[in-house]
Protein backbone atom coordinates (compact mmCIF):
# COMPACT_ATOMS: atom_id res chain seq x y z
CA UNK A 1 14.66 18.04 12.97
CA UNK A 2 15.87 20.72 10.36
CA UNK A 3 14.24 23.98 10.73
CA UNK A 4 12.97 23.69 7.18
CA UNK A 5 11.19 20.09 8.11
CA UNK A 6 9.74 21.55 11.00
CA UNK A 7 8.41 24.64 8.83
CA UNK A 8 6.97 21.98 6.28
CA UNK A 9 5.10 20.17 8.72
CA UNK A 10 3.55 23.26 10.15
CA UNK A 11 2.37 24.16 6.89
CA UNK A 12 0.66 20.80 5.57
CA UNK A 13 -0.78 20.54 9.34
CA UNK A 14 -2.69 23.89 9.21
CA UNK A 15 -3.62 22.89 5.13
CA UNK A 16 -4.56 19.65 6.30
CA UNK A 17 -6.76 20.97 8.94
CA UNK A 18 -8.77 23.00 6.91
CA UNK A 19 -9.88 20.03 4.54
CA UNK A 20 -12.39 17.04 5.58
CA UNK A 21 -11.57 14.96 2.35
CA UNK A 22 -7.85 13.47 2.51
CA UNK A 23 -7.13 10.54 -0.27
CA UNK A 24 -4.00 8.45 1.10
CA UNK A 25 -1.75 7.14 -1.20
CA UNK A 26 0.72 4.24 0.25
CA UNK A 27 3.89 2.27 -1.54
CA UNK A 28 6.29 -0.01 -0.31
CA UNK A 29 8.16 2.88 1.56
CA UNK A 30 5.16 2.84 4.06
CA UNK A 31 5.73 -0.42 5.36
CA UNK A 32 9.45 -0.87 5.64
CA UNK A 33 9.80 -0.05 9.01
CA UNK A 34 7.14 -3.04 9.48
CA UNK A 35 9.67 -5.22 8.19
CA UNK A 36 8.22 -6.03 4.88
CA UNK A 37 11.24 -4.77 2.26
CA UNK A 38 10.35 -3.43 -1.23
CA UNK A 39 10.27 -5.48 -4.61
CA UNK A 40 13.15 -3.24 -5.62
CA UNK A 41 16.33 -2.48 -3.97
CA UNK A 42 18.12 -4.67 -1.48
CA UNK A 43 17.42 -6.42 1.80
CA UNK A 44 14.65 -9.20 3.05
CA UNK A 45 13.34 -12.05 0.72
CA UNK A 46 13.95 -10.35 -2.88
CA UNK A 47 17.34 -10.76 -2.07
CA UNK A 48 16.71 -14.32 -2.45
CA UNK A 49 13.93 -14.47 -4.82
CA UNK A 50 13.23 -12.96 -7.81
CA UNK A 51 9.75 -11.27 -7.77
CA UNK A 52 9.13 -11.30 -11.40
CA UNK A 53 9.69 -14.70 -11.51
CA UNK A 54 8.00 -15.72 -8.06
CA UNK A 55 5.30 -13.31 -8.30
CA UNK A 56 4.26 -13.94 -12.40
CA UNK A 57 1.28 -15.18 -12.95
CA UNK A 58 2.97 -17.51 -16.43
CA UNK A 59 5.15 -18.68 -14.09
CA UNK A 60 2.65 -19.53 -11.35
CA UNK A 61 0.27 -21.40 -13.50
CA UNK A 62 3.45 -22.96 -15.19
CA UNK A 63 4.88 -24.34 -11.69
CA UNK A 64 3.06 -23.71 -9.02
CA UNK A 65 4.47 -25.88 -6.64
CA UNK A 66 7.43 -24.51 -6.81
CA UNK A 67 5.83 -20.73 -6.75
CA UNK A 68 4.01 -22.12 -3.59
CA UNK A 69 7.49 -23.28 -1.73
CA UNK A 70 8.49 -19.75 -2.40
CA UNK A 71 5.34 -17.72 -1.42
CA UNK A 72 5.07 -20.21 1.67
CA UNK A 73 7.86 -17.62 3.04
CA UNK A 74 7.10 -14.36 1.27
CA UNK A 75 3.21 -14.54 3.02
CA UNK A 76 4.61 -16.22 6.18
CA UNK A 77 7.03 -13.13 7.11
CA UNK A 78 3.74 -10.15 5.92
CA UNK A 79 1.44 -12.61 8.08
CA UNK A 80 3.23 -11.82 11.42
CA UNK A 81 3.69 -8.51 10.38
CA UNK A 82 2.83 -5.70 13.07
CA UNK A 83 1.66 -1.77 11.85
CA UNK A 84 4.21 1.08 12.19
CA UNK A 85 3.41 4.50 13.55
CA UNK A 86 3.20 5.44 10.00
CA UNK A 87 -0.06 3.72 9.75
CA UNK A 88 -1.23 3.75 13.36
CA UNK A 89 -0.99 7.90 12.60
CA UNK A 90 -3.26 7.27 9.32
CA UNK A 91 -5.47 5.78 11.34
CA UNK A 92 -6.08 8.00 14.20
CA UNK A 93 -6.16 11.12 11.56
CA UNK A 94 -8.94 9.28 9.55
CA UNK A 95 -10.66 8.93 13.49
CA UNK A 96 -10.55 12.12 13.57
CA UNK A 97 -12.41 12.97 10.50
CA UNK A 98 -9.82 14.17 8.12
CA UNK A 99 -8.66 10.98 5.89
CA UNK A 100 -11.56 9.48 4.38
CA UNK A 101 -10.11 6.86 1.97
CA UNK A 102 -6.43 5.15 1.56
CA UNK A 103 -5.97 3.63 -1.74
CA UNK A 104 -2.58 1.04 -0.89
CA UNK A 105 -0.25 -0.47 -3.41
CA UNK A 106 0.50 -2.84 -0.60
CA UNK A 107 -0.25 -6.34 -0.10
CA UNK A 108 -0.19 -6.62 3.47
CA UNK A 109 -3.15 -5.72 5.31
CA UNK A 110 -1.22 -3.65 7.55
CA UNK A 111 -3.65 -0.66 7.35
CA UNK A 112 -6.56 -2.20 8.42
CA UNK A 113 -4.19 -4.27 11.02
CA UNK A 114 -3.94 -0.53 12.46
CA UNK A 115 -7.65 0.05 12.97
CA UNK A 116 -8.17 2.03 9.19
CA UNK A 117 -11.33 1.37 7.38
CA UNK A 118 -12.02 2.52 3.97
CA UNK A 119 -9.07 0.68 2.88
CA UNK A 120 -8.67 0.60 -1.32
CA UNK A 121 -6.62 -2.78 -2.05
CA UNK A 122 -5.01 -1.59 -5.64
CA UNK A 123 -2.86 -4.55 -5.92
CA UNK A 124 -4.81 -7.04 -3.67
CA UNK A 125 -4.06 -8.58 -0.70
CA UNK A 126 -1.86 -12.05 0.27
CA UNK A 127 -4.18 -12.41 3.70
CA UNK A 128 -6.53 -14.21 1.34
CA UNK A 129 -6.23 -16.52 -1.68
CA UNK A 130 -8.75 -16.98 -4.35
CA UNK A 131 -8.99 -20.35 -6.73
CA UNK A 132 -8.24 -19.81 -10.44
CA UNK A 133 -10.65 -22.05 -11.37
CA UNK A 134 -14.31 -21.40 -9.56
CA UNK A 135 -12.52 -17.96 -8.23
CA UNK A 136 -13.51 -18.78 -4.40
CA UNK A 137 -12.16 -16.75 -1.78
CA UNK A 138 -10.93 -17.85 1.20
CA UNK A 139 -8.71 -16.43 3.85
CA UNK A 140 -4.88 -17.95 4.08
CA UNK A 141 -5.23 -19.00 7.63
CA UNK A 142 -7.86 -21.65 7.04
CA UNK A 143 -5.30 -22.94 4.43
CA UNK A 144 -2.97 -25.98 4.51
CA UNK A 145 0.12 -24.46 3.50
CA UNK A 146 1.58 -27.61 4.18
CA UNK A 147 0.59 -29.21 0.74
CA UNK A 148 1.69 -27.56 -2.14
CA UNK A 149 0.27 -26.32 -4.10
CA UNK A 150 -2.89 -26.05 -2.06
CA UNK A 151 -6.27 -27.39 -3.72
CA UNK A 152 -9.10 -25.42 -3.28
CA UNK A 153 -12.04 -26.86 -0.80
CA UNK A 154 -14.55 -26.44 -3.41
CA UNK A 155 -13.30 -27.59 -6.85
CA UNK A 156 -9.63 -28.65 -5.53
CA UNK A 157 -8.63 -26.03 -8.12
CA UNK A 158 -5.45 -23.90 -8.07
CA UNK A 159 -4.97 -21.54 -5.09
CA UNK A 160 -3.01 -18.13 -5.51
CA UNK A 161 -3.11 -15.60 -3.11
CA UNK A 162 -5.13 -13.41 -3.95
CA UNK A 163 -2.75 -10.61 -4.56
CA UNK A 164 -1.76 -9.20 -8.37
CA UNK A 165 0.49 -11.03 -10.20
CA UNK A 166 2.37 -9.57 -12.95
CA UNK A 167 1.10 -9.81 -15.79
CA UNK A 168 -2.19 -9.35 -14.50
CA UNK A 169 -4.33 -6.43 -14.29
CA UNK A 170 -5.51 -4.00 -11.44
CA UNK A 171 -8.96 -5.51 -9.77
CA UNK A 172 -11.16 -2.71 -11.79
CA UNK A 173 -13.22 -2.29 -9.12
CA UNK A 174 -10.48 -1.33 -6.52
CA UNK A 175 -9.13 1.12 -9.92
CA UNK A 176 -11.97 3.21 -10.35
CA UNK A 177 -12.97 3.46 -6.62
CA UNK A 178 -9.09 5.05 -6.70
CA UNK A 179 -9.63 6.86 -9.48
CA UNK A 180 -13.18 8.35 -8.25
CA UNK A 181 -11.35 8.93 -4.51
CA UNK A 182 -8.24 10.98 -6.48
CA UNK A 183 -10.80 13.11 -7.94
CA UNK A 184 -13.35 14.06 -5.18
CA UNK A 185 -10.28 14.65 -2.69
CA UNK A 186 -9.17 17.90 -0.81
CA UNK A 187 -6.04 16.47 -0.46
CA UNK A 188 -4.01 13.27 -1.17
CA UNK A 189 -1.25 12.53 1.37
CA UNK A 190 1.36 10.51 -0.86
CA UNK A 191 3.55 8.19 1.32
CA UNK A 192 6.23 6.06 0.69
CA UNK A 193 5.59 5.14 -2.99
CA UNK A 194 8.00 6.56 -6.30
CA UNK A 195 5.36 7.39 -8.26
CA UNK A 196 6.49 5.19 -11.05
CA UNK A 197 4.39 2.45 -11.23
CA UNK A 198 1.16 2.89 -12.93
CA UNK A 199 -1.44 3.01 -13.18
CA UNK A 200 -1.22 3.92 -9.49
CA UNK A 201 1.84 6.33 -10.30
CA UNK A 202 -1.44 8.68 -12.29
CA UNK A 203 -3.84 8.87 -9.40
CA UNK A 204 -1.60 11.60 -7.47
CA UNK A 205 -1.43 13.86 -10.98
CA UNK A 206 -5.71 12.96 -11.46
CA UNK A 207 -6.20 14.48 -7.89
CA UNK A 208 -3.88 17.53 -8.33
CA UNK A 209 -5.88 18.35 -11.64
CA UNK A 210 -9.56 18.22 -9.32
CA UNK A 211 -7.32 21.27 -7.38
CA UNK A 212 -6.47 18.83 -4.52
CA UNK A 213 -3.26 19.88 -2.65
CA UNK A 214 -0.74 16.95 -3.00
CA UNK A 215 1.60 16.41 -0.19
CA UNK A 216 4.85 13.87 -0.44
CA UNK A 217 6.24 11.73 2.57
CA UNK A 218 9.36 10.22 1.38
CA UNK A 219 13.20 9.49 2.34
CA UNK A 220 14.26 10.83 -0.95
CA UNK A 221 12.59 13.12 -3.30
CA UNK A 222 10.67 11.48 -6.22
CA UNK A 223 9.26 11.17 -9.76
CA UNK A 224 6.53 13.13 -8.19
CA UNK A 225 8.27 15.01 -6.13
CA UNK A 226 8.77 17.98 -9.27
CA UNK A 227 5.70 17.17 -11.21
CA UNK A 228 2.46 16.98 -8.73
CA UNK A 229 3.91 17.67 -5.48
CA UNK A 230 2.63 20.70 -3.24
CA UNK A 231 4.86 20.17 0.04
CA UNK A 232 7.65 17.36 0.49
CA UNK A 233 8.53 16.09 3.67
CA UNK A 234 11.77 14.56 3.87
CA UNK A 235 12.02 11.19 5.95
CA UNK A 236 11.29 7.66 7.06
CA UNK A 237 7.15 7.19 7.01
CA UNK A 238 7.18 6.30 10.51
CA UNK A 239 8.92 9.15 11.62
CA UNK A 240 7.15 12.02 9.51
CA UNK A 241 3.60 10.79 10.13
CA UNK A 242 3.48 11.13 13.59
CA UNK A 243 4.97 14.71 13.92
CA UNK A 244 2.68 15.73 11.04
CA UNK A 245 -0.05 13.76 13.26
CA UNK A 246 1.17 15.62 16.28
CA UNK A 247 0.89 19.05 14.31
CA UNK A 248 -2.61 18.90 13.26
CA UNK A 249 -3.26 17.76 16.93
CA UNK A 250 -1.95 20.89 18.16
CA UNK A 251 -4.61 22.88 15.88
């Protein structure tokens, strides 16, 4: 660890320490190491698929047979999914009374697979799917994924998962509980998310303007990194949460 890292740390430990109200913020970035790749750049499934084609909700309701042969593999590989110490570490530091809410851009359950409650769901979830017709819920393991597309049990409607699509918009619910969350925070951790996608990318700036102190977990700097960032710490999620962990341990 570079000397500067190490200084970092210290510093958003003791910060962190002296708050009770800490707003997570989670991207893609978070969940890598969980083997669940990012929509953009390269490796795993997007390779292979094309997420605004797969993942569009025209296209779905257009074809969804075909979306369903896809998303088959997409939910089958975040299904058997297992947490990282990124969010194991989130979850012990909301035990311990600091984190209070994490609002995820992630589909894949994998905080509250960890043990975190509290858990905002800004783009949905693919553990469940929910018919586009009577808008039932159900969860994916009580569904047949061997028809496609599957009919729901109660209309035998169209079944999505119940994740957003583009071209649809954010569950308004889950947005203002993030919005509300950004604003009444001490302190919103920021990990492994480029700030670019809104309206999440906003919530980060909304907290920082409430006087929250903004600290950035990410390989590479950011979008946010220069514009609403207090401290940076440089690296993988699952390697910077559980030294920072470790530091606020330490008192």
């Amino acid at each position: 660890m570079s000397h500067h890292l190490e200084l970092e740390l210290k510093n958003a430990a003791k910060r962190l320490a002296n708050t009770r109200k800490v707003t997570v913020l989670t991207g893609a970035g978070i969940s890598v190491a969980s083997g669940i790749r990012p929509f953009r750049g390269k490796g795993g499934l997007w390779e292979k698929y094309d997420p605004e084609v797969v993942v569009n909700i025209a296209n779905f309701r257009r074809s969804p047979a075909d979306a369903w042969l896809m998303l088959r593999e997409i939910v089958g590989v975040i299904a058997v999914a297992d947490p990282n110490p990124a969010h194991l570490a989130i979850t012990m530091l909301q035990k311990m009374g600091l984190v209070r809410c994490i609002i995820t851009q992630n589909v894949d359950g994998l905080h509250q697979k960890a043990g975190s409650r509290e858990v905002v769901e800004f783009h949905g979830s693919t553990s469940r799917v929910v018919c586009l017709e009577c808008n039932a819920i159900y969860p994916l393991a009580d569904v047949d994924l061997g028809v496609v597309p599957p009919p729901c049990f109660n209309c035998g409607g169209l079944l999505k998962p119940d994740a957003v699509f583009f071209g649809e918009p954010i569950p308004p619910a889950a947005l203002l509980r993030a919005r509300v969350e950004s604003q009444q925070c001490d302190a919103m951790l920021v990990i492994g998310t480029s700030g670019m996608v809104e309206p999440a990318a906003s919530l980060p700036a909304l907290a920082r303007s409430s006087g929250a102190l903004i600290i950035e977990v990410n390989p590479e700097p950011s979008w946010l990194t220069t514009t609403a960032v207090d401290i940076f710490l440089q690296g993988k999620a699952e390697e910077i949460m559980p030294l920072l962990l470790a530091e606020i341990e330490k008192g």
